[in-house]
N, C-alpha and C. Protein backbone atom coordinates (compact mmCIF):
# COMPACT_ATOMS: atom_id res chain seq x y z
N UNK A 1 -22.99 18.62 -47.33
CA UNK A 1 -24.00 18.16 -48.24
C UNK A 1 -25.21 17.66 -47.43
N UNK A 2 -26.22 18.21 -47.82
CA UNK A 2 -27.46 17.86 -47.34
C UNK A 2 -28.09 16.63 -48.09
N UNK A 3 -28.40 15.92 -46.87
CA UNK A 3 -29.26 13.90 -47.09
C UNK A 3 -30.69 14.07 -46.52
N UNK A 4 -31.06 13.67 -47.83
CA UNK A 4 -33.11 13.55 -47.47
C UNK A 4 -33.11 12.38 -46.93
N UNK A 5 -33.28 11.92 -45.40
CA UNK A 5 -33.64 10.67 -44.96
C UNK A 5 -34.59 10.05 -45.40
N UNK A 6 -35.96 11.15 -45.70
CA UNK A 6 -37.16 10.35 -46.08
C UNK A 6 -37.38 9.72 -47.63
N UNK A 7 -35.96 10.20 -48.74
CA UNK A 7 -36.23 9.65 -49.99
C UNK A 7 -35.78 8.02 -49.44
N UNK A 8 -36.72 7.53 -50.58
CA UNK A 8 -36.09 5.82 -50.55
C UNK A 8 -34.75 5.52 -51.09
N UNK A 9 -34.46 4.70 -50.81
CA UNK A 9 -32.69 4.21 -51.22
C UNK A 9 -33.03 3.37 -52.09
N UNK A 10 -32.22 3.27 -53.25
CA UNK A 10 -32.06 2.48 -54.34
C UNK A 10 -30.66 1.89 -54.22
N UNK A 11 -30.17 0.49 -54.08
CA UNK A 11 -29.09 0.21 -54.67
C UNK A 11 -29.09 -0.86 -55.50
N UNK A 12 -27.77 -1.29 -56.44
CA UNK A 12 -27.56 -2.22 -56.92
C UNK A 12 -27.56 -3.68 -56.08
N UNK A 13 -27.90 -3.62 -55.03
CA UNK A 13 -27.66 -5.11 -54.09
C UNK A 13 -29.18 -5.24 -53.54
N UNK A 14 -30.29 -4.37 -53.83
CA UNK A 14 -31.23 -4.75 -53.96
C UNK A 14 -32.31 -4.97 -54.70
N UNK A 15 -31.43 -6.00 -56.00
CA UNK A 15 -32.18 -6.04 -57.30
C UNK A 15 -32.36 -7.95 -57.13
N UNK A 16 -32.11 -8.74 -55.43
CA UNK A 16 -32.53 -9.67 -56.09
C UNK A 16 -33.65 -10.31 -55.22
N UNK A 17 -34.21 -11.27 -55.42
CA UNK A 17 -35.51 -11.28 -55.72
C UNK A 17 -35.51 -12.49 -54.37
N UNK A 18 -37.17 -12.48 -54.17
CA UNK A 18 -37.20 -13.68 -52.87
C UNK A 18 -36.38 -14.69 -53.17
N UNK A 19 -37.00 -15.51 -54.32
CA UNK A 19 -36.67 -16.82 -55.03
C UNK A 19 -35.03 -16.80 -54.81
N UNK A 20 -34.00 -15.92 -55.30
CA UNK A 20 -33.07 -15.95 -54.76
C UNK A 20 -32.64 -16.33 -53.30
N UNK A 21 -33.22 -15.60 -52.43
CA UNK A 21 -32.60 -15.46 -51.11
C UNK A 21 -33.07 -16.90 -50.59
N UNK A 22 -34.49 -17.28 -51.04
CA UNK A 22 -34.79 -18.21 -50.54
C UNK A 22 -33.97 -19.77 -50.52
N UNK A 23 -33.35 -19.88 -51.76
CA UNK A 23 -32.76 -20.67 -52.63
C UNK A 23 -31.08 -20.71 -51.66
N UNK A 24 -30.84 -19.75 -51.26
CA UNK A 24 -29.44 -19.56 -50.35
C UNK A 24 -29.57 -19.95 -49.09
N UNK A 25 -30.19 -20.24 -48.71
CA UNK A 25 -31.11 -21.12 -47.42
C UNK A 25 -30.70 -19.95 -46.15
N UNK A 26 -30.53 -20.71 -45.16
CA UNK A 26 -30.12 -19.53 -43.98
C UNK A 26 -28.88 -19.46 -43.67
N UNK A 27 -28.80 -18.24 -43.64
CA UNK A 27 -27.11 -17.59 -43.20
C UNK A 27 -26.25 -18.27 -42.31
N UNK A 28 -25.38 -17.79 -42.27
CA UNK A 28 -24.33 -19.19 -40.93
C UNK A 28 -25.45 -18.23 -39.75
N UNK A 29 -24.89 -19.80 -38.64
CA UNK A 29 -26.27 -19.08 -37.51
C UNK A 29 -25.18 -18.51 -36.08
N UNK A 30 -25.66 -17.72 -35.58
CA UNK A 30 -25.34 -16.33 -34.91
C UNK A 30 -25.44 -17.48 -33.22
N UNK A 31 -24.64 -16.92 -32.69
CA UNK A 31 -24.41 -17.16 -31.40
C UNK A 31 -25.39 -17.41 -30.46
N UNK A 32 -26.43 -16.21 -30.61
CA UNK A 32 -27.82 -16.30 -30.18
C UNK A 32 -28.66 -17.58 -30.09
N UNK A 33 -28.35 -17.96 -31.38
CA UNK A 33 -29.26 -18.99 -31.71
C UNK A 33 -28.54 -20.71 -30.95
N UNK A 34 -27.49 -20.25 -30.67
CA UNK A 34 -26.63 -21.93 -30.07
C UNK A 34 -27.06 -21.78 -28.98
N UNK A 35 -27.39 -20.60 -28.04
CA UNK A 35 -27.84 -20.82 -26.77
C UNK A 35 -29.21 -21.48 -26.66
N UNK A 36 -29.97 -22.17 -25.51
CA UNK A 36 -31.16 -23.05 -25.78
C UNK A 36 -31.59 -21.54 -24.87
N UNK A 37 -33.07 -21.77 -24.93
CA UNK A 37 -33.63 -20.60 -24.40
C UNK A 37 -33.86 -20.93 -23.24
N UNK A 38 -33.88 -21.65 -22.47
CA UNK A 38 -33.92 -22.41 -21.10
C UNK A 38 -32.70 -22.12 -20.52
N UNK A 39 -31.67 -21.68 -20.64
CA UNK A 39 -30.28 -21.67 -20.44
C UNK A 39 -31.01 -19.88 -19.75
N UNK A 40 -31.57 -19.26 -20.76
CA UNK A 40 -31.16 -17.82 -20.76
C UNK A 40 -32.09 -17.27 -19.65
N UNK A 41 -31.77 -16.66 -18.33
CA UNK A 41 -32.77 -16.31 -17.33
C UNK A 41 -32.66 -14.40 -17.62
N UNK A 42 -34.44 -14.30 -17.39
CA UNK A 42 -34.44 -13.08 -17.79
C UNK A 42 -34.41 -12.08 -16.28
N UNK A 43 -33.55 -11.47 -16.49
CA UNK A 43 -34.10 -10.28 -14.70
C UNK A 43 -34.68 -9.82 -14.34
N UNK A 44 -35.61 -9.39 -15.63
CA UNK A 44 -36.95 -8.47 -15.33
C UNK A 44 -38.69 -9.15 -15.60
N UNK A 45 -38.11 -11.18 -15.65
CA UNK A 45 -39.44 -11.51 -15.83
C UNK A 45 -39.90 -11.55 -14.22
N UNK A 46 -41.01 -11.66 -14.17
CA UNK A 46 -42.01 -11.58 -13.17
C UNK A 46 -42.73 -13.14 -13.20
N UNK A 47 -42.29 -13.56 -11.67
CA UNK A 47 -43.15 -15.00 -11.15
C UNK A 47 -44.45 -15.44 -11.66
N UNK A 48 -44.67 -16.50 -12.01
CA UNK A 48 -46.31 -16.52 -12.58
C UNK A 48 -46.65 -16.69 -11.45
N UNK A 49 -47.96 -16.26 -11.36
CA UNK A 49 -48.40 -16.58 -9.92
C UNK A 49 -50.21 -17.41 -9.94
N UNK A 50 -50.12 -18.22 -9.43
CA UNK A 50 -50.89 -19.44 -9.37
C UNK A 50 -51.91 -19.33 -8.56
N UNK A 51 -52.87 -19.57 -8.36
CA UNK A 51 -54.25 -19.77 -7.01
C UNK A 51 -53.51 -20.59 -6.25
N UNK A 52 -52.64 -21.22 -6.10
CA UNK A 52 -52.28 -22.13 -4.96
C UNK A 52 -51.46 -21.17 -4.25
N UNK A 53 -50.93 -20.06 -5.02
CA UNK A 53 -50.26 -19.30 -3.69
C UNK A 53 -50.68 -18.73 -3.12
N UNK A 54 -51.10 -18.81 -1.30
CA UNK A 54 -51.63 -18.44 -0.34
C UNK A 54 -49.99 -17.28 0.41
N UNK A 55 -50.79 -16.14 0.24
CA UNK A 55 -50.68 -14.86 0.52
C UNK A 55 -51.66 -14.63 2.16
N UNK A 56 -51.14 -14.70 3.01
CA UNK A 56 -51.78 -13.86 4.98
C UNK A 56 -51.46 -12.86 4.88
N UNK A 57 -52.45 -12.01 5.00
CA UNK A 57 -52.57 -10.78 5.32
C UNK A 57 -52.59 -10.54 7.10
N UNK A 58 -51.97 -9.87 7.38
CA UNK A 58 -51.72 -9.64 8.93
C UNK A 58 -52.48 -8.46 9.29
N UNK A 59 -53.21 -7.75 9.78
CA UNK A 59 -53.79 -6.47 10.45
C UNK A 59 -52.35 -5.92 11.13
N UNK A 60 -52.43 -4.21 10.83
CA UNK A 60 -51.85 -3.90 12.22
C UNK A 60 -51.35 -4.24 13.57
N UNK A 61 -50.57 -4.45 13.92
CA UNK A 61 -50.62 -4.89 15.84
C UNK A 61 -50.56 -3.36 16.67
N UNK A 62 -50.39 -3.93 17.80
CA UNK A 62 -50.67 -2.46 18.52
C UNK A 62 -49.00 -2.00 18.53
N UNK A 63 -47.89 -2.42 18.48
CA UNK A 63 -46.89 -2.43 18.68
C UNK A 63 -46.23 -1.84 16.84
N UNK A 64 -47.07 -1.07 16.17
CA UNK A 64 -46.73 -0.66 14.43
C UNK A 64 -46.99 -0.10 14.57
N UNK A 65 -46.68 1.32 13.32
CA UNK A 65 -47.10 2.14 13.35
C UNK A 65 -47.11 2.36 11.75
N UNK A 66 -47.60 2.87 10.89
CA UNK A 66 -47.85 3.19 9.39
C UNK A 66 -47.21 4.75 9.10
N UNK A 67 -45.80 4.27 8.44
CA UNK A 67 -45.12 5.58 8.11
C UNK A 67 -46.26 6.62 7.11
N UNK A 68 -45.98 7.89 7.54
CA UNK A 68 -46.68 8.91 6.96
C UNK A 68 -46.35 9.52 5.34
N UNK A 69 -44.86 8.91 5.04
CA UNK A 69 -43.88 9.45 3.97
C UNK A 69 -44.10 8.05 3.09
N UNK A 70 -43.54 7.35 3.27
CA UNK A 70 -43.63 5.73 2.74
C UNK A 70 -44.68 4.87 2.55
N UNK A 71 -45.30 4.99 4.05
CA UNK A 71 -47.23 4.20 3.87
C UNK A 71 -46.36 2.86 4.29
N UNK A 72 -45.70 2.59 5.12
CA UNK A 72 -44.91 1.09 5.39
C UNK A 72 -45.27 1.04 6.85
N UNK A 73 -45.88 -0.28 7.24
CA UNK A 73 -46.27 -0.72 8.39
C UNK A 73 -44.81 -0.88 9.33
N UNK A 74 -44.62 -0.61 10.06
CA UNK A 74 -43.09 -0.68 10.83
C UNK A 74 -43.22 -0.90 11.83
N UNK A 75 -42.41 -1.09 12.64
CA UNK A 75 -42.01 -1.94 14.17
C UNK A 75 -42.20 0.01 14.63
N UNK A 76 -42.45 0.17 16.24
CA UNK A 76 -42.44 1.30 16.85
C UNK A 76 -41.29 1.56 17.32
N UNK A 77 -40.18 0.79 16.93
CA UNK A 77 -38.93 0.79 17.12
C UNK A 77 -38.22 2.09 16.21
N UNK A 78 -39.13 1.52 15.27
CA UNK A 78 -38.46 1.96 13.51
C UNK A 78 -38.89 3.41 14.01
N UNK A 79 -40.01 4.36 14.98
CA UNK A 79 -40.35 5.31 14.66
C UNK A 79 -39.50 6.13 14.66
N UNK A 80 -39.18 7.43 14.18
CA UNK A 80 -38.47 8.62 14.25
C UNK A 80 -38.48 9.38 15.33
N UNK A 81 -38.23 10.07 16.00
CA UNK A 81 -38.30 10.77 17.58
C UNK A 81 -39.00 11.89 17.05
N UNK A 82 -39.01 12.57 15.80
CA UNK A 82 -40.12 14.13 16.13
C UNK A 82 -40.70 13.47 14.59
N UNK A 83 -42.33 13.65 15.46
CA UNK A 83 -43.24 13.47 13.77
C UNK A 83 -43.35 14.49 12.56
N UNK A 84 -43.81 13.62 11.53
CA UNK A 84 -43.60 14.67 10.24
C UNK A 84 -44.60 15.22 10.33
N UNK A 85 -44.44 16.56 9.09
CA UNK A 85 -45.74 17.33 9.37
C UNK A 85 -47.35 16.53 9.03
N UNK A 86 -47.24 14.87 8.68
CA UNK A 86 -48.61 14.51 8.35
C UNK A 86 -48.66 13.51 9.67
N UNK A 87 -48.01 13.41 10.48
CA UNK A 87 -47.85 11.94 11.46
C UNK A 87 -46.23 11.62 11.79
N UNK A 88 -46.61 10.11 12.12
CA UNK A 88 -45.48 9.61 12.33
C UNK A 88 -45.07 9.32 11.14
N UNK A 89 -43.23 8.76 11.39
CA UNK A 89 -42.46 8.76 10.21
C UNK A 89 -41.09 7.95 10.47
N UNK A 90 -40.89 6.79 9.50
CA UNK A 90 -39.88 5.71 10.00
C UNK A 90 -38.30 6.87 10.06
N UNK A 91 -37.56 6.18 10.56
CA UNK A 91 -36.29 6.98 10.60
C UNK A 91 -35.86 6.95 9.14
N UNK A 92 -36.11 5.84 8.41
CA UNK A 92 -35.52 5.78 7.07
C UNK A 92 -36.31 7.24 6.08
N UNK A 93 -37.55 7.64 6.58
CA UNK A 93 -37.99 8.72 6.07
C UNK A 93 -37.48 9.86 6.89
N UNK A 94 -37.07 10.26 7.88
CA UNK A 94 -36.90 10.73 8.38
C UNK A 94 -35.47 11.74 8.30
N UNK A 95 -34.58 11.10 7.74
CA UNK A 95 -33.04 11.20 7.02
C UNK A 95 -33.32 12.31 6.20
């Protein structure tokens, strides 16, 4: 049997009215709501970040080198033994 999603639904349990619902006050309350929101840490919020936080920027040293694959400033330690076809290239690009 074929169902038109887009007709509207009619039922008998939605014949009652604000004044009703309002009058029934609020539902028993949900688990959600016993937690304080201070309790709840989110993983994907992001630090506010303030003018007082002082951020140094370092230049290059002569002893780095700027991966060609990544764009990551690295120790000349980190370099790879044969360069990529744009430059040098950390070993972690290099794999």
């Amino acid at each position: 049997m074929a169902t038109d999603y887009d007709a509207p639904r009619k039922n008998d349990d939605d014949t009652e009215s604000i004044e009703v619902l309002k009058e029934r006050g609020p539902e028993v309350s949900s688990v959600a709501s016993d937690v304080d929101a201070e309790d709840h840490f989110d993983s994907n919020a992001i630090p506010e970040v303030t003018e007082t936080d002082d951020v140094i920027v370092v230049p290059k040293q002569q002893d780095e080198f700027t991966c060609s694959e990544c764009f990551i400033v690295k120790h000349h330690s980190q370099k790879a033994k044969k360069d990529g076809k744009y430059g040098a290239v950390c070993v972690d690009c290099a794999n």
